[in-house]
C-alpha atoms as a PDB file:
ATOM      1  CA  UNK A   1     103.303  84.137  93.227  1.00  0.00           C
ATOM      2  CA  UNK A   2      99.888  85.610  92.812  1.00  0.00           C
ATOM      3  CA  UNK A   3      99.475  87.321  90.208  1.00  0.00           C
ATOM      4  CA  UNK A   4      96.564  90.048  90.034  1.00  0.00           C
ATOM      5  CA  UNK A   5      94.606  91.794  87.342  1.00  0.00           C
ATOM      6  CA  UNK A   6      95.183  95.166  89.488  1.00  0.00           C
ATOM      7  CA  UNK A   7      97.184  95.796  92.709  1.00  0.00           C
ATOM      8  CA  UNK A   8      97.813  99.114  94.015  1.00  0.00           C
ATOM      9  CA  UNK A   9      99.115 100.866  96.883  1.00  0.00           C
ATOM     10  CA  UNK A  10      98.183 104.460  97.238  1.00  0.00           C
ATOM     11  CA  UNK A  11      99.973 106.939  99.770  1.00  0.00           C
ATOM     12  CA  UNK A  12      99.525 110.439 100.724  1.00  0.00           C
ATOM     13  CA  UNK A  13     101.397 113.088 102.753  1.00  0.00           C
ATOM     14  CA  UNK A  14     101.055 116.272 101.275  1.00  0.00           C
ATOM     15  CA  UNK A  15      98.425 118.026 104.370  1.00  0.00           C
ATOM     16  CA  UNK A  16      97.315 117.342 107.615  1.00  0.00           C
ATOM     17  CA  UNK A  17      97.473 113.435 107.658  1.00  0.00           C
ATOM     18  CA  UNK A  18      99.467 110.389 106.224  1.00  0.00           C
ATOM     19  CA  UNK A  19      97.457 108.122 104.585  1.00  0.00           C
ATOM     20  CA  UNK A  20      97.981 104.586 102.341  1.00  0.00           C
ATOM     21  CA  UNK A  21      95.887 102.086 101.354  1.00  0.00           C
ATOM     22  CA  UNK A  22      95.658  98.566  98.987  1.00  0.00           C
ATOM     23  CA  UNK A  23      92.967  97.769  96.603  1.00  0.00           C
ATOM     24  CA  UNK A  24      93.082  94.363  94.982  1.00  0.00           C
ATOM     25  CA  UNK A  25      90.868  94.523  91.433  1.00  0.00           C
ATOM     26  CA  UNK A  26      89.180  97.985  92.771  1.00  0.00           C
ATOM     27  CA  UNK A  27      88.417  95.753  96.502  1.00  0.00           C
ATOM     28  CA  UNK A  28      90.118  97.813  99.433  1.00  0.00           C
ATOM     29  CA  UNK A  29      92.346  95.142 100.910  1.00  0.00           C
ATOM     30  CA  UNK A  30      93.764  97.765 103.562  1.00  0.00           C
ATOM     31  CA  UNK A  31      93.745 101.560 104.667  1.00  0.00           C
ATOM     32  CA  UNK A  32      95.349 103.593 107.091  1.00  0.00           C
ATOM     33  CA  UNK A  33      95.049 107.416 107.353  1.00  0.00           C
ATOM     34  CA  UNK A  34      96.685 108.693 110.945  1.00  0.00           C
ATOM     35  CA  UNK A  35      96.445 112.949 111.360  1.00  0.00           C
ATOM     36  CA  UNK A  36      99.750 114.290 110.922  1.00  0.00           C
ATOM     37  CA  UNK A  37     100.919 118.136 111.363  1.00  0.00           C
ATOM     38  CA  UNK A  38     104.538 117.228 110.671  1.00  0.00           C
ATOM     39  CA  UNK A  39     106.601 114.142 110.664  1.00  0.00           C
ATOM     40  CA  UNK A  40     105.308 112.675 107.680  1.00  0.00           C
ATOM     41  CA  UNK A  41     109.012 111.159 106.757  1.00  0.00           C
ATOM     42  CA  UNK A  42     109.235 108.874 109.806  1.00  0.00           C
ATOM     43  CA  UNK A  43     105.699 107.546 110.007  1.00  0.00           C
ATOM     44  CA  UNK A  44     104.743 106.921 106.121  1.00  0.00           C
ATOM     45  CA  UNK A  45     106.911 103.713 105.539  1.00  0.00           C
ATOM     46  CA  UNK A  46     105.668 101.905 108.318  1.00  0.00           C
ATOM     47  CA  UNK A  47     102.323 102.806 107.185  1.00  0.00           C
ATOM     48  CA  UNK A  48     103.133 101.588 104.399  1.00  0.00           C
ATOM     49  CA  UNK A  49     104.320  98.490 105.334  1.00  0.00           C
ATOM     50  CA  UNK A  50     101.219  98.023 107.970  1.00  0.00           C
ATOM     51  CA  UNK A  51      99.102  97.887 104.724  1.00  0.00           C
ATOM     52  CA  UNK A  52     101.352  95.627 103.035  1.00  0.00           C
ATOM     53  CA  UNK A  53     100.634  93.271 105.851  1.00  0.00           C
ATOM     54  CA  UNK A  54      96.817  93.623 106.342  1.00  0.00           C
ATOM     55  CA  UNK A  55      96.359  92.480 102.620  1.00  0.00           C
ATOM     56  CA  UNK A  56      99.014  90.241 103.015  1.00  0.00           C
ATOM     57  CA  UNK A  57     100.455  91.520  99.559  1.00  0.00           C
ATOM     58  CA  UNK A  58     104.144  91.441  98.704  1.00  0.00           C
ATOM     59  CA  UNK A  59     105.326  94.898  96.595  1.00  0.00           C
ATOM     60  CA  UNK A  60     107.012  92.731  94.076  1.00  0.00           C
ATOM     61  CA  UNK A  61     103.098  91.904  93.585  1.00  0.00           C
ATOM     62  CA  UNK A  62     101.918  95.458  93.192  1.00  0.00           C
ATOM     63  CA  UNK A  63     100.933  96.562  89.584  1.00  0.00           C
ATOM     64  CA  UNK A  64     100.963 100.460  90.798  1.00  0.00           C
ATOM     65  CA  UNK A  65     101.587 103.096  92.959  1.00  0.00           C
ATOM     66  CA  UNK A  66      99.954 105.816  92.739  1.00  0.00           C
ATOM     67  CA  UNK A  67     100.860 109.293  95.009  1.00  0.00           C
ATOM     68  CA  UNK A  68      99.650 112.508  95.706  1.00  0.00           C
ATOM     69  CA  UNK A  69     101.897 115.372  94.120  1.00  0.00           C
ATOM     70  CA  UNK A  70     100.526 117.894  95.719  1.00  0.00           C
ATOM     71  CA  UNK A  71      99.875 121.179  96.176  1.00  0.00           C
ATOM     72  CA  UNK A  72     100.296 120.988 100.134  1.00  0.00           C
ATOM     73  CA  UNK A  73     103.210 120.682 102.399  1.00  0.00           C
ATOM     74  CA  UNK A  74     106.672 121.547 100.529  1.00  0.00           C
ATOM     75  CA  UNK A  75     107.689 118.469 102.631  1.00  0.00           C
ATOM     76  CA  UNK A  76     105.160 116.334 102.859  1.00  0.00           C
ATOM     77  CA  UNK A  77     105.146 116.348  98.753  1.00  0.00           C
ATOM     78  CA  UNK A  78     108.647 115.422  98.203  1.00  0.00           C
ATOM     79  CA  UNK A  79     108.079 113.130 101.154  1.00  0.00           C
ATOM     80  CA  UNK A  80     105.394 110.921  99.590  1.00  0.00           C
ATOM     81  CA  UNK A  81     106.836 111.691  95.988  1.00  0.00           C
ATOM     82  CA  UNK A  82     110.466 110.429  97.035  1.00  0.00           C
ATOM     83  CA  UNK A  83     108.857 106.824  99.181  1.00  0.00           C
ATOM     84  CA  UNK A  84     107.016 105.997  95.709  1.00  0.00           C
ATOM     85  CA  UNK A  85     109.716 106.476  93.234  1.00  0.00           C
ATOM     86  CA  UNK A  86     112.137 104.538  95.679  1.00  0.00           C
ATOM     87  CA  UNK A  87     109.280 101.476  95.597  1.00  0.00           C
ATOM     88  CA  UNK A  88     108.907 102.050  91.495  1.00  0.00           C
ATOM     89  CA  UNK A  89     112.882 101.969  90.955  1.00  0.00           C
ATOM     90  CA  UNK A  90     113.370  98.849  93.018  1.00  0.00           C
ATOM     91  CA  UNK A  91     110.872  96.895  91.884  1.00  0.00           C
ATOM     92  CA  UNK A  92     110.054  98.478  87.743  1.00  0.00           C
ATOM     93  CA  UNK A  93     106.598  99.688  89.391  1.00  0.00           C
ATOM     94  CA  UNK A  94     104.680 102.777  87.405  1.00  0.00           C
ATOM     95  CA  UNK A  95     104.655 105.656  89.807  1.00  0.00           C
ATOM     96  CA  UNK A  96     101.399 107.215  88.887  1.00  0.00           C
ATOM     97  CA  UNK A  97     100.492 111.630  90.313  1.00  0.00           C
ATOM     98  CA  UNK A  98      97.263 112.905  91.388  1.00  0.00           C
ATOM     99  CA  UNK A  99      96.890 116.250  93.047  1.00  0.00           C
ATOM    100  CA  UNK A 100      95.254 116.805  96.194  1.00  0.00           C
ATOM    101  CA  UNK A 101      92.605 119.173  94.705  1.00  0.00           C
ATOM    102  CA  UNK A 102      91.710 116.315  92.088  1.00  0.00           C
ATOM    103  CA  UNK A 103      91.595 113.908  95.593  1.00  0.00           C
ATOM    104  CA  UNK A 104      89.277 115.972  97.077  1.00  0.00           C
ATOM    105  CA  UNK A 105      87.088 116.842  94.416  1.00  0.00           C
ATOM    106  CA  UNK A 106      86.397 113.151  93.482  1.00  0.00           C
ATOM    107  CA  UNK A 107      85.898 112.189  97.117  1.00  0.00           C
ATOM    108  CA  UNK A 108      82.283 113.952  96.857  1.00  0.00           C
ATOM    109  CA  UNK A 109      79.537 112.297  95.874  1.00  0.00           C
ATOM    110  CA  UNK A 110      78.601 111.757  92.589  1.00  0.00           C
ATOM    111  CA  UNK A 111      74.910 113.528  92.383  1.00  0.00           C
ATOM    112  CA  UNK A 112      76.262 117.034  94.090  1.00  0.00           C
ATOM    113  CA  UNK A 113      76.160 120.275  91.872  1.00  0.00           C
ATOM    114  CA  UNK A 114      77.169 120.888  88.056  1.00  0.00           C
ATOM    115  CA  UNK A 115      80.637 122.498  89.296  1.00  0.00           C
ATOM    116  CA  UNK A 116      82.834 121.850  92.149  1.00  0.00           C
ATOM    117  CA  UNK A 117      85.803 123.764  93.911  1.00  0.00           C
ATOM    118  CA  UNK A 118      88.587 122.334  96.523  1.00  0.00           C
ATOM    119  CA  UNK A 119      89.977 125.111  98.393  1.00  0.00           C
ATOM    120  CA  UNK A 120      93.342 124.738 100.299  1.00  0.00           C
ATOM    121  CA  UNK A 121      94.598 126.165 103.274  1.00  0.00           C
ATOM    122  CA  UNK A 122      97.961 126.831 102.326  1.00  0.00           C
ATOM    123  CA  UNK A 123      98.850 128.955 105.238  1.00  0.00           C
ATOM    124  CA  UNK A 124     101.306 132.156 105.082  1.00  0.00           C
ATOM    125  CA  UNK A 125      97.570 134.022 104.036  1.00  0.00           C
ATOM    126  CA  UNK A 126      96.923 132.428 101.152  1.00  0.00           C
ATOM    127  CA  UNK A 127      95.106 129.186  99.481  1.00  0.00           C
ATOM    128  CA  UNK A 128      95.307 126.547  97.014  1.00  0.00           C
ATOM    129  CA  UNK A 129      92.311 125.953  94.558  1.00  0.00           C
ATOM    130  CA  UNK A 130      91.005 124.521  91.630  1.00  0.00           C
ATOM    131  CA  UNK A 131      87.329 124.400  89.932  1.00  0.00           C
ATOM    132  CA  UNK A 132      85.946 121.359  88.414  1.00  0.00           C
ATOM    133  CA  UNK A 133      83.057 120.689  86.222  1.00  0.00           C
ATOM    134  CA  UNK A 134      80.815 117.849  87.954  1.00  0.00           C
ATOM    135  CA  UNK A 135      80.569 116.428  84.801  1.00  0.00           C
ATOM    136  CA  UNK A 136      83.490 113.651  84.411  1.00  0.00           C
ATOM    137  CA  UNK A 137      85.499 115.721  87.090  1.00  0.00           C
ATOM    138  CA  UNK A 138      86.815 117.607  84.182  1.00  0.00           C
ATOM    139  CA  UNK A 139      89.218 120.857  85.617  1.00  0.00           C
ATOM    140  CA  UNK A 140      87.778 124.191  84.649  1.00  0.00           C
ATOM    141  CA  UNK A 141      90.665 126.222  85.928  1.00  0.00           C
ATOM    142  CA  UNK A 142      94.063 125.792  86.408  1.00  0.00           C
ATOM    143  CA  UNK A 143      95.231 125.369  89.840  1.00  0.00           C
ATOM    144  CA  UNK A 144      96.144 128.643  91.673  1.00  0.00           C
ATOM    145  CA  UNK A 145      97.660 129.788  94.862  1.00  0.00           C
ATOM    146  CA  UNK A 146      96.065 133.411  95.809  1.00  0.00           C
ATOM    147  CA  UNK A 147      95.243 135.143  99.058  1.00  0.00           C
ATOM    148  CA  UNK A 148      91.436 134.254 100.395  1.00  0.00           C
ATOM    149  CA  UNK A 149      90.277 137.880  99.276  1.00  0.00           C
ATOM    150  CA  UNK A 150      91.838 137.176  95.405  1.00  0.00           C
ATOM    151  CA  UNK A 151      90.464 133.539  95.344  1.00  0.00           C
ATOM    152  CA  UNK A 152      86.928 134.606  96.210  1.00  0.00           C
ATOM    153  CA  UNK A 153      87.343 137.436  93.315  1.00  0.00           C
ATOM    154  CA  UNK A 154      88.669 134.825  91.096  1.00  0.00           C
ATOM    155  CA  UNK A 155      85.725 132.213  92.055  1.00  0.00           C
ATOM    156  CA  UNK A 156      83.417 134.561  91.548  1.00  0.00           C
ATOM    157  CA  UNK A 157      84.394 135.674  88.192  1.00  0.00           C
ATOM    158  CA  UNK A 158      85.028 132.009  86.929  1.00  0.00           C
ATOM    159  CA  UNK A 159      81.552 130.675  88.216  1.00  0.00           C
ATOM    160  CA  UNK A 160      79.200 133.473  87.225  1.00  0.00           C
ATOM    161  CA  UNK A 161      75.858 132.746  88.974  1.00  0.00           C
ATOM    162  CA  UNK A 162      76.516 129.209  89.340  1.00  0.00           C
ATOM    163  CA  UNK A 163      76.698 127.717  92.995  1.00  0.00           C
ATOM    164  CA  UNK A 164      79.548 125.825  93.486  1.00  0.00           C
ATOM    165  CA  UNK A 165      79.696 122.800  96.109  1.00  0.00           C
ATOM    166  CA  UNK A 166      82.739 123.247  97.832  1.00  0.00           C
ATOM    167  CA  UNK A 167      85.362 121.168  99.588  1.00  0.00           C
ATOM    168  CA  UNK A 168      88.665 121.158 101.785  1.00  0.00           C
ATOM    169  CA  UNK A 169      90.278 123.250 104.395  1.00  0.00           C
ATOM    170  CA  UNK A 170      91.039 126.212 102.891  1.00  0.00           C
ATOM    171  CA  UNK A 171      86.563 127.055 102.555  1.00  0.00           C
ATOM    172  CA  UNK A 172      86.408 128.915 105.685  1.00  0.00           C
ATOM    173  CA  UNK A 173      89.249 131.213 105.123  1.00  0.00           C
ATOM    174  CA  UNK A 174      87.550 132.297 100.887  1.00  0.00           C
ATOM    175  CA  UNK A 175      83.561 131.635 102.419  1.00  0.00           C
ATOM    176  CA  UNK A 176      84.119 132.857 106.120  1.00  0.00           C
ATOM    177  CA  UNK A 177      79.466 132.996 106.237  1.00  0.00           C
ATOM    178  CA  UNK A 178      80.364 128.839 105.067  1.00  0.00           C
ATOM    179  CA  UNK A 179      82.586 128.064 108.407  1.00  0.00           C
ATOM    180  CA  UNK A 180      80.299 126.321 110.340  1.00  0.00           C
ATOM    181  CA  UNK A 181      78.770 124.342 107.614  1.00  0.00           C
ATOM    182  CA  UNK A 182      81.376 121.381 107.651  1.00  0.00           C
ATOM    183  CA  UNK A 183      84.314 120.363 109.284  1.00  0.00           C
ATOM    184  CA  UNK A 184      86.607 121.364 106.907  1.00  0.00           C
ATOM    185  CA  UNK A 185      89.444 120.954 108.370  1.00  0.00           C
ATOM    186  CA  UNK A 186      88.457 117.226 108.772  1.00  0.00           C
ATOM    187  CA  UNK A 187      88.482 116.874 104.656  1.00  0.00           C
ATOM    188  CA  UNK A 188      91.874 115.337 103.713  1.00  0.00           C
ATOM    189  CA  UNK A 189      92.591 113.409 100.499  1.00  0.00           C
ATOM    190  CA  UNK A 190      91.338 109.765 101.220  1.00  0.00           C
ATOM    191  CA  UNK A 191      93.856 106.686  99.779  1.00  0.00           C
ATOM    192  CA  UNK A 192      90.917 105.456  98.653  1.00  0.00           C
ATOM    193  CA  UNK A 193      89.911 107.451  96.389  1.00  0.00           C
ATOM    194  CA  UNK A 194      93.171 108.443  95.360  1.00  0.00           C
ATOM    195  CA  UNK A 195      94.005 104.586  94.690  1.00  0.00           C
ATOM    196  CA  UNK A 196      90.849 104.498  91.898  1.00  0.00           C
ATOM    197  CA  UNK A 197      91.703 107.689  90.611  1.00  0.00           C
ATOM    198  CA  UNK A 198      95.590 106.426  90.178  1.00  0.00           C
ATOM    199  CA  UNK A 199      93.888 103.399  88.601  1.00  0.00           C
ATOM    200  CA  UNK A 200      91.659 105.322  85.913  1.00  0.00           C
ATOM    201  CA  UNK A 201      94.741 107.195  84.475  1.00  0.00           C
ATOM    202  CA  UNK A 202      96.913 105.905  81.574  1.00  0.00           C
ATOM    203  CA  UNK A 203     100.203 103.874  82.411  1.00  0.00           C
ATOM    204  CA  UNK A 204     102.623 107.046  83.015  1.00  0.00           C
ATOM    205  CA  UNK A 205     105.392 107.348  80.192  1.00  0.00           C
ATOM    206  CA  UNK A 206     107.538 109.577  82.853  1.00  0.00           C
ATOM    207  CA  UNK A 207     107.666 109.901  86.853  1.00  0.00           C
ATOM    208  CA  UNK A 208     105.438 111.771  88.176  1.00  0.00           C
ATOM    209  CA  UNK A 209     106.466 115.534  89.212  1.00  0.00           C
ATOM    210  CA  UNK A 210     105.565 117.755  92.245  1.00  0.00           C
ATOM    211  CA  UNK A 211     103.016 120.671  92.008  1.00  0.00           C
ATOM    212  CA  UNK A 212     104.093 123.201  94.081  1.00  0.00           C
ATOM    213  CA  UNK A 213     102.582 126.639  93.073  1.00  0.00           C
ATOM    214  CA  UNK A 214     104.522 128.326  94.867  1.00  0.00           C
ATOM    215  CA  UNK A 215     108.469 128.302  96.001  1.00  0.00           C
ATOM    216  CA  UNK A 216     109.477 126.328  99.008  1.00  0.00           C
ATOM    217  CA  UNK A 217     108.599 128.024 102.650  1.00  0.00           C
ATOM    218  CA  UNK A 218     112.027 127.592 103.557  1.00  0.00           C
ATOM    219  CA  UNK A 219     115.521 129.835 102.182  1.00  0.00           C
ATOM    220  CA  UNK A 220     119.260 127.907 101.727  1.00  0.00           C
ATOM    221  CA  UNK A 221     120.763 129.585 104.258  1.00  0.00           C
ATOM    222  CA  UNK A 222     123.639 132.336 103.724  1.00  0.00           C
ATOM    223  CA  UNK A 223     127.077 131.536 104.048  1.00  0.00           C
ATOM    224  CA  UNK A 224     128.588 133.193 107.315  1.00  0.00           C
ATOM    225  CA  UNK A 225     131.407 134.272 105.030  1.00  0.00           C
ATOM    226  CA  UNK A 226     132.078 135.478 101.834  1.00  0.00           C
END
């Protein structure tokens, strides 16, 4: 068996697409990012098993997983979240979390502003956000869910005069005069990225856990008697 310094398989499927990928030693062996509204549960294991097969890696020869943990889809999180603990329990892997706002913010280049802010379209009128100091990527705020109208408030109170360079889907809908700048809706976490930023973090004492921000979209339903 081969054994490497670093193997990892990253997966997301917390937004609009359902990505994984393989880096070998921080070399991308495979990727695979398909764009997804729904139906994230039946495509993301043969994804992930497509990149298993382009690297021609075995997951008994993976030394981590690493998996976004949202925010984004109530689904799509415990989707991806539920595929990676499966592949750590079977096989005594370390399951390690990044967020989709940290994925985003690290997928811009390195040179671009002294503070940073991935916005979220987290639909039902409202977005996801978080502001980041360029420096090191370090967070400046926690992560909120607010509508467009509070988040701008919020932004704008946090960042004082500063101009922030800004990221992700939920821009157009907190910077409406920004719409036509980018194609936002285009900006999805990459399994890149999210494979060296898994690889960066400390060996995880405990699995990682979903951030939601908000409750689940959907109700148990009532009994039809009581």
């Amino acid at each position: 068996m081969t054994v490497y310094f670093m193997a990892i398989l990253s997966i997301d499927s917390c937004l609009q697409s359902c990505s994984a990928a393989i880096l070998v030693d921080d070399v991308v062996q495979a990727r695979r990012s398909e764009w997804r509204e729904k139906g994230h549960v039946e495509r993301l294991a043969p994804l992930v098993r497509e990149v298993l097969d382009e690297a021609d890696i075995a997951v008994c020869d993976l030394t981590r997983v690493v998996v976004t943990v949202g925010p984004g889809s109530f689904a799509g999180v415990r989707v991806g979240l539920a595929f990676a603990r499966g592949l750590a329990i079977g096989h005594e892997l370390p399951v390690v979390g990044v967020t989709t706002l940290e994925a985003l913010i690290s997928a811009l280049p390195g040179d671009q502003g002294a503070c940073r802010v991935a916005l979220i379209d987290a639909r039902r009128g409202q977005v996801y956000g978080q502001v980041f100091a360029a420096s090191e990527l370090k967070p400046v705020t926690e992560p909120f869910v607010l509508t467009p109208e509070q988040a701008r408030l919020h932004l704008e109170e946090s960042l004082a005069a500063t101009e922030p360079v800004l990221t992700g889907t939920g821009v157009p809908f907190v910077f409406p005069e920004r719409a036509n700048d980018a194609d936002w809706a285009g900006q999805q976490p990459d399994p890149v990225v999210i494979a060296r930023i898994g690889m960066r973090k400390p060996r995880p004492v405990e699995a990682p856990q979903a951030v939601y921000l908000r409750p689940a979209d959907a109700k148990p339903a009532k009994p039809a008697f009581s």
